[in-house]
Protein backbone atom coordinates (compact mmCIF):
# COMPACT_ATOMS: atom_id res chain seq x y z
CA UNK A 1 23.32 -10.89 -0.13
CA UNK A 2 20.68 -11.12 2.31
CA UNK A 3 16.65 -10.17 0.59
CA UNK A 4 14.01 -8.53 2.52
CA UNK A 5 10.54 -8.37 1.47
CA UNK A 6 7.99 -6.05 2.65
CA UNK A 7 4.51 -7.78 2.07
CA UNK A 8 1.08 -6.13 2.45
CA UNK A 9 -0.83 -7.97 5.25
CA UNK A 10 -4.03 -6.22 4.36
CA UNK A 11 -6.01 -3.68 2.41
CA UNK A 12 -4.87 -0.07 4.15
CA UNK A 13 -7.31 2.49 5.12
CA UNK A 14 -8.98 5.23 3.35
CA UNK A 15 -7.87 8.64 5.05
CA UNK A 16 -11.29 10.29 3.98
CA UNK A 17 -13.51 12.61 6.27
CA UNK A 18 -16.90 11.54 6.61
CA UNK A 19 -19.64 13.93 5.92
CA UNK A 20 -22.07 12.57 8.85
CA UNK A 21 -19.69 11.87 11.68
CA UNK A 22 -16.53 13.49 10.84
CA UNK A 23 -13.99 10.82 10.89
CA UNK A 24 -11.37 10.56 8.55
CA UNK A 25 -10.81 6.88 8.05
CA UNK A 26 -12.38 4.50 5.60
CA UNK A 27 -12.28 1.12 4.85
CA UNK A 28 -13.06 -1.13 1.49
CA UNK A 29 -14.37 -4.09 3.83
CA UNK A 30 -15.27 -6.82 1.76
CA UNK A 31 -14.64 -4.91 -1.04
CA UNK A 32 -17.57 -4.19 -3.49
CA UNK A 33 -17.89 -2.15 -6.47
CA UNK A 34 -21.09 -0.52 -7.77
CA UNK A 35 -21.60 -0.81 -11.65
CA UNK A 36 -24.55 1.35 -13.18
CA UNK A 37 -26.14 1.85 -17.00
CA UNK A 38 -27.27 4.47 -18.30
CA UNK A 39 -27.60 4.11 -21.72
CA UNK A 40 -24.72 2.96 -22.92
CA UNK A 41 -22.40 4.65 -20.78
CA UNK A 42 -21.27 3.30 -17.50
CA UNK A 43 -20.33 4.55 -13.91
CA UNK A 44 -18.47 2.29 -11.92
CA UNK A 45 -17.61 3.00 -8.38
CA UNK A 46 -15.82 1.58 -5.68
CA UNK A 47 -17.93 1.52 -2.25
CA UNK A 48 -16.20 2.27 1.43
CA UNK A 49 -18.21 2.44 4.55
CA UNK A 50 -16.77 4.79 7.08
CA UNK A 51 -15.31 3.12 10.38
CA UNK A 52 -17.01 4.90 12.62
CA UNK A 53 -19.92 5.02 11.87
CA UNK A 54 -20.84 2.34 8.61
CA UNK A 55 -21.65 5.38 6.52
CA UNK A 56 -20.87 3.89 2.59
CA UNK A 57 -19.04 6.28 0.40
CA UNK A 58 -18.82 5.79 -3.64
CA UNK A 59 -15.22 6.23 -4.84
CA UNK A 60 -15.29 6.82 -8.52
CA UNK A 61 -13.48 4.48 -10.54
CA UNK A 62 -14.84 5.58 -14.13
CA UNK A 63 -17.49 7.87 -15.30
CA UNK A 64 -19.40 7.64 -18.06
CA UNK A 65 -17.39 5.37 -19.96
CA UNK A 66 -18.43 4.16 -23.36
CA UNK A 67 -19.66 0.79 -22.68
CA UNK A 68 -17.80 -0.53 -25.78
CA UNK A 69 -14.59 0.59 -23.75
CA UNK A 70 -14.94 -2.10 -21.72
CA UNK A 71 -13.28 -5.32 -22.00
CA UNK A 72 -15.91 -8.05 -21.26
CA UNK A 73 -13.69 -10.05 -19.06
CA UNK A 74 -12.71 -6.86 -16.76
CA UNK A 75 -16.17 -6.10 -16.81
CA UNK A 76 -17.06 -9.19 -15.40
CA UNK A 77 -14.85 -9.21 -13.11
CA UNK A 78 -15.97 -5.31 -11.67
CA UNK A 79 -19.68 -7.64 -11.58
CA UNK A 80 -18.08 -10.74 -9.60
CA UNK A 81 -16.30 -7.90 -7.38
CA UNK A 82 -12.97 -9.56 -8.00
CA UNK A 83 -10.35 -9.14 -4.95
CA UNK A 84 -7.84 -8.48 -6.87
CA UNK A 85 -9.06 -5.64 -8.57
CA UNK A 86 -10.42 -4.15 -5.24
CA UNK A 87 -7.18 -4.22 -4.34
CA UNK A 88 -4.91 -2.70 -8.05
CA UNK A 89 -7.91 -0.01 -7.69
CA UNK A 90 -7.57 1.01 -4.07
CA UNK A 91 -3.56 1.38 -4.81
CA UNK A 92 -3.82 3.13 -7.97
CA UNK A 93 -2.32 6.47 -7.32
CA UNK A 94 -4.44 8.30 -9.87
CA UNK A 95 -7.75 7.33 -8.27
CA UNK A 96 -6.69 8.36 -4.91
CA UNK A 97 -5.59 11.67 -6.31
CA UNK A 98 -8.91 12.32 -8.45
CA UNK A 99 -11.42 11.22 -5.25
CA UNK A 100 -9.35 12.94 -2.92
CA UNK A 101 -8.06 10.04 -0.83
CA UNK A 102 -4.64 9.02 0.81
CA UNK A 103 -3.93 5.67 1.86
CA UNK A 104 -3.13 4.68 5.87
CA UNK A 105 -1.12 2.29 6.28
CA UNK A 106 -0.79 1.54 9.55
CA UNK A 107 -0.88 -1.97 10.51
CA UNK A 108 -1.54 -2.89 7.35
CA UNK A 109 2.13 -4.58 6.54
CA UNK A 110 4.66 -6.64 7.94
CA UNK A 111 8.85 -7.15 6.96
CA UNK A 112 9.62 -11.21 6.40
CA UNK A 113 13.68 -10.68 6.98
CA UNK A 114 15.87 -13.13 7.69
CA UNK A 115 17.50 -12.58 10.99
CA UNK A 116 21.59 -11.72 10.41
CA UNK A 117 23.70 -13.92 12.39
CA UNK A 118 27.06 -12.82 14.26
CA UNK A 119 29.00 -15.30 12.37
CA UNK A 120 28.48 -13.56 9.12
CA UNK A 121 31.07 -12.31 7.07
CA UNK A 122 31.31 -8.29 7.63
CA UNK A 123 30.10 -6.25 5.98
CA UNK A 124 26.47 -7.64 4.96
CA UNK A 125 24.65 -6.41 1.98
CA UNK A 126 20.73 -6.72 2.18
CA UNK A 127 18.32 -5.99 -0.81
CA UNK A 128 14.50 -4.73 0.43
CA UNK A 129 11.90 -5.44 -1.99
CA UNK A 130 8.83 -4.32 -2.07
CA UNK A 131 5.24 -6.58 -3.30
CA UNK A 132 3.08 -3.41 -2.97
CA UNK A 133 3.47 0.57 -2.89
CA UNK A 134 3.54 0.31 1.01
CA UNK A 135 5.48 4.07 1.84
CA UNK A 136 7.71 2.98 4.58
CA UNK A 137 10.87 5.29 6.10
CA UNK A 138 14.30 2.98 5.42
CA UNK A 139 16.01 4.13 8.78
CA UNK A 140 12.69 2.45 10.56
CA UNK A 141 12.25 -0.34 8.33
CA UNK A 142 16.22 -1.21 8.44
CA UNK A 143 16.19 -0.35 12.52
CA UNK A 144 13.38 -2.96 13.19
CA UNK A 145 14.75 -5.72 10.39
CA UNK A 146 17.85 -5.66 12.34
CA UNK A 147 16.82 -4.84 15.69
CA UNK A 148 18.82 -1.61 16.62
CA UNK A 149 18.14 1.67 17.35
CA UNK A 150 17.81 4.35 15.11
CA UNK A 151 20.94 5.78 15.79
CA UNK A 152 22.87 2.78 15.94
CA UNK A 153 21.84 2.17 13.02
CA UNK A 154 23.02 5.12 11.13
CA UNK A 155 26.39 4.27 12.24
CA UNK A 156 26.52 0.98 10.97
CA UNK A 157 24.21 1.29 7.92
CA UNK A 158 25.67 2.93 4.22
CA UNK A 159 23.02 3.22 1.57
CA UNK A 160 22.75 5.45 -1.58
CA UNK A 161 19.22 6.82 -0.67
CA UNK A 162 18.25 9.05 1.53
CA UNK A 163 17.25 6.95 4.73
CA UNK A 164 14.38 9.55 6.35
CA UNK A 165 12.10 10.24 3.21
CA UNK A 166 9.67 7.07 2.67
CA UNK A 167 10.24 4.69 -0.49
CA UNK A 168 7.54 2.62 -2.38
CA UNK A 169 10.57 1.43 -4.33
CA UNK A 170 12.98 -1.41 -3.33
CA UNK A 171 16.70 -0.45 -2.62
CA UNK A 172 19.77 -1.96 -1.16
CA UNK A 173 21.81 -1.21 1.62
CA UNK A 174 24.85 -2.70 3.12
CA UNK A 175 25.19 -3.11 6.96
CA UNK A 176 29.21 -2.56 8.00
CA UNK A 177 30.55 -4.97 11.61
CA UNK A 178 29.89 -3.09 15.09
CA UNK A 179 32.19 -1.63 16.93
């Protein structure tokens, strides 16, 4: 069995409209978050600037939190704007839904597949996994891993999914000897 990976290559783009100029993609750039007091609640928010034209955007990430709902250590790290949680907060479905955000992702992956030789032994089964939620369609992802077309491809591939709706999810598939 043959393993694919799908790795993210870098943080995807915000598809949000900007209110001054109208576009409708944002990015996390260096990735910052905002964290203000008041009292003893807390706002924190993650900042995007707009790639057009630099405007910066606040995307809530909590509001008016109890500040004794805070773990000091993940507190510290929203202060020390940790990558890592730039990135977990920018993929959480949840926030994306409540701000009103989708994610582009465009560019921002690549497939690390080992190439499959003539000299294997037909048929060839080949497990995809996946490191982050990148939505990718199989019959693309499978076409370019083994560099055939689209509808060659659907005569030599057999999987138990449904190969033109995009996965987040890993899957298997298993690739049968050409005519």
């Amino acid at each position: 069995m043959l393993s694919w990976v799908v790795r993210r290559t870098r943080l995807p783009l915000l598809s949000l409209r900007c209110v001054d100029c109208g576009s409708e993609s944002a990015t996390t750039g260096k990735g910052r978050f905002r964290v203000n007091a008041n009292g003893k609640l807390l706002h924190v928010w993650l900042l995007v600037r707009c790639v057009s034209c630099d405007r910066t955007v606040k995307i809530a990430v909590y509001e008016r939190a109890p500040v004794r709902s805070f773990d000091p250590a993940e507190l510290d790290r929203y202060h020390a704007n940790d990558p890592e949680l730039v990135a977990s907060t920018l993929l959480d479905p949840l926030i994306a839904r409540r701000n009103r955000f989708s994610l582009d992702w465009t560019g921002a992956w690549r497939l690390d597949a080992p190439p499959v030789g003539l000299a294997e032994a037909w048929p060839v089964q080949v497990e995809v996994v996946f490191e982050d939620p990148v939505p990718v369609r199989p019959d693309w992802l499978i076409a370019q891993g083994l560099g055939l077309s689209r509808n060659e491809m659907l005569r030599r591939v057999k999987c138990d999914i449904p190969l033109r709706r995009s996965r987040i999810a890993g899957f298997t598939f298993t690739v049968m000897a050409g005519d």
